[in-house]
Protein backbone atom coordinates (compact mmCIF):
# COMPACT_ATOMS: atom_id res chain seq x y z
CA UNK A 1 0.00 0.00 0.00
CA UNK A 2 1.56 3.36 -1.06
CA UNK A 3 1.39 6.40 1.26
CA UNK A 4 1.52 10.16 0.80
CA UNK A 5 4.44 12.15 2.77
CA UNK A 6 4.29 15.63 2.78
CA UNK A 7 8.07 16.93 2.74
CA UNK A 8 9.21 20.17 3.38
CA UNK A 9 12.71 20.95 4.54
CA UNK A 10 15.69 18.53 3.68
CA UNK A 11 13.75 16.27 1.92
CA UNK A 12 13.03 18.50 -0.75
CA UNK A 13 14.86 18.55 -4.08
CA UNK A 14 17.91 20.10 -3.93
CA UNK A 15 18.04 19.11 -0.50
CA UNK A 16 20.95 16.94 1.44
CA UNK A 17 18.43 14.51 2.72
CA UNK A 18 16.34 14.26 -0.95
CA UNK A 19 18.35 10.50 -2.20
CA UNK A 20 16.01 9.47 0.63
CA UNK A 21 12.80 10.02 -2.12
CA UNK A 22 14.57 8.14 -4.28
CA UNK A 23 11.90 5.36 -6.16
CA UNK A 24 9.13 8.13 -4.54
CA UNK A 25 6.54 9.34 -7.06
CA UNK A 26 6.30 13.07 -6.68
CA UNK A 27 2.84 14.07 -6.64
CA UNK A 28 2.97 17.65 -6.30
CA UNK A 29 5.98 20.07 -6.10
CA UNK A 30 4.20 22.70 -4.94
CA UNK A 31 1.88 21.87 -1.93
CA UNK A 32 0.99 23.17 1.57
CA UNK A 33 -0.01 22.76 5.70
CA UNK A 34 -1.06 24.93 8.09
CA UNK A 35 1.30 25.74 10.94
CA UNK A 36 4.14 27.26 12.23
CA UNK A 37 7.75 26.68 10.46
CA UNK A 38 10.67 26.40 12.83
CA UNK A 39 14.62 26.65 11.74
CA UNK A 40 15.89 23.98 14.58
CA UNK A 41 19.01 25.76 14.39
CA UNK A 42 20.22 21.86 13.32
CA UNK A 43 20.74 22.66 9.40
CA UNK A 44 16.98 21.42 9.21
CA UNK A 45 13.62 22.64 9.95
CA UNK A 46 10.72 21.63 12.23
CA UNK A 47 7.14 22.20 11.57
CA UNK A 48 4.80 23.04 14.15
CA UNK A 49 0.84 22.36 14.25
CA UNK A 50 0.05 25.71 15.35
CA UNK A 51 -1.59 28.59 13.86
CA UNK A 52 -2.57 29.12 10.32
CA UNK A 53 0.71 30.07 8.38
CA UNK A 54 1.26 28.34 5.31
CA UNK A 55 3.76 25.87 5.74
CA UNK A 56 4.95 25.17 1.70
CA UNK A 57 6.46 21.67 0.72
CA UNK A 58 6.32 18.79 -1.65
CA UNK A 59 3.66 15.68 -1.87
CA UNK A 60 5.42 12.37 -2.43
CA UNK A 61 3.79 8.92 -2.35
CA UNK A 62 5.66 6.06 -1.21
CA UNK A 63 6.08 2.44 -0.18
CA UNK A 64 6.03 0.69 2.84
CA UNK A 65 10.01 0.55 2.97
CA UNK A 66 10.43 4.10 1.85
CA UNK A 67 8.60 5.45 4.60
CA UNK A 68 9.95 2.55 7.29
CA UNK A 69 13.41 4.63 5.63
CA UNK A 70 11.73 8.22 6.51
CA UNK A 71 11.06 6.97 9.44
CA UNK A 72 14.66 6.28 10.36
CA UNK A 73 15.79 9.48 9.22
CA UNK A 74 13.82 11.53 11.15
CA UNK A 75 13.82 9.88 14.42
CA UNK A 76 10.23 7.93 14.73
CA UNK A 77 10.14 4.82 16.62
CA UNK A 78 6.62 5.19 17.11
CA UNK A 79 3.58 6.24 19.08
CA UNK A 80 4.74 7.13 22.52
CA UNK A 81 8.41 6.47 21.82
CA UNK A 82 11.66 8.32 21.89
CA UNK A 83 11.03 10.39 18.65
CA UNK A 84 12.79 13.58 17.58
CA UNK A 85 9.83 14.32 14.98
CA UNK A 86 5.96 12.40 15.36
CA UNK A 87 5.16 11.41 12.27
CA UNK A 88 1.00 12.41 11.82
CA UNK A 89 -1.59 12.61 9.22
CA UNK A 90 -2.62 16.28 8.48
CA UNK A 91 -4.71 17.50 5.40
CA UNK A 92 -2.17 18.61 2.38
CA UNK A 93 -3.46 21.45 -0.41
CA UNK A 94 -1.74 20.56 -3.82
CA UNK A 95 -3.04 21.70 -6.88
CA UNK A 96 -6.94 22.57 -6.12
CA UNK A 97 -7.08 18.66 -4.09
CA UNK A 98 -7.12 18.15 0.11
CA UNK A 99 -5.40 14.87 0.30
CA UNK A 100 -4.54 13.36 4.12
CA UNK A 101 -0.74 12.67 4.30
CA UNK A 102 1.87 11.74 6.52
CA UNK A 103 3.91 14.82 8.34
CA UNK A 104 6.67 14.92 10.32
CA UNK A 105 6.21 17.59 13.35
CA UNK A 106 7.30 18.55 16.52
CA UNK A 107 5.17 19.16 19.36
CA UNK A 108 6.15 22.21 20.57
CA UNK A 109 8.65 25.17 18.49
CA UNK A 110 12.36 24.21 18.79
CA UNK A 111 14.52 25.79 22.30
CA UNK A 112 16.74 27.56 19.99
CA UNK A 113 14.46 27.77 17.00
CA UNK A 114 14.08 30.70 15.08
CA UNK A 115 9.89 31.01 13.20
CA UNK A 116 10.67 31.08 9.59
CA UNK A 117 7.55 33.67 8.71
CA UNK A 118 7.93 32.65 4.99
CA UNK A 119 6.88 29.31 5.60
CA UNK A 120 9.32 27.97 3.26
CA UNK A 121 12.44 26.50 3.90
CA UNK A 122 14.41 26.47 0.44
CA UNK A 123 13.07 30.57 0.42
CA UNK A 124 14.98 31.04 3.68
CA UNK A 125 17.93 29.62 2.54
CA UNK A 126 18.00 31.60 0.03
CA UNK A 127 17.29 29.57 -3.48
CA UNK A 128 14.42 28.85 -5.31
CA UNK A 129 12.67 25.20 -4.86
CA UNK A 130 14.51 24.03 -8.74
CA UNK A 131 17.56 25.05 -7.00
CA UNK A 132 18.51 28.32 -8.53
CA UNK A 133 20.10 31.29 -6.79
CA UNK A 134 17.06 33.36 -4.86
CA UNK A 135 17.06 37.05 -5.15
């Protein structure tokens, strides 16, 4: 059974973590969430389910292993475990459709985090989501 992931930090393309959506089919490149965006201060970002930002990403869909993979990478054991990010379901706008995906969030903004008001982590760092310098 194939699953959509909503990605939107390091996961992206152009992004050090994106060989992880290797084999994924990309269903949208341009897709959103509500809630808060957080720069961890880590080299990645963390997504927070609070307010009513837009929070801009990609929509993937994936396999069972593929996610098991996302899984790894983003520290989630599981419901009530040890995890760095909880991995949720959360409605997704892509391209005029509400789909229910998978999201990695934290609970609660990050100690040292900084609120990214953009929403949009490859527009803070300063490129474009094709990877081209940003303005």
């Amino acid at each position: 059974m194939l699953e959509y992931v909503f990605v939107y930090g390091t996961l992206r393309r152009n992004e050090a973590n994106h060989a992880f959506m290797d084999g994924a089919e990309l269903v949208a490149d341009r897709a959103h969430v509500f809630g808060q965006m957080w720069d961890t201060g880590l080299g990645y970002p963390a997504l927070v389910l609070a307010g009513r930002s837009k929070v801009y990403g990609e929509l993937y869909r994936v396999s069972p292993a593929q996610l098991r993979r996302l899984d790894e990478l983003e520290g989630y054991v599981g419901p009530g475990g040890p995890n760095e990010y909880e991995r949720v379901e959360e409605t997704v706008y892509a391209e005029g459709r509400c789909l229910r995906a998978y999201v990695y969030v934290y609970t609660q903004p990050p100690a040292a985090g900084v609120r990214l008001t953009s929403g949009d982590w490859t527009a803070e760092r300063g490129r474009s989501p094709n990877g081209e310098a940003g303005e």
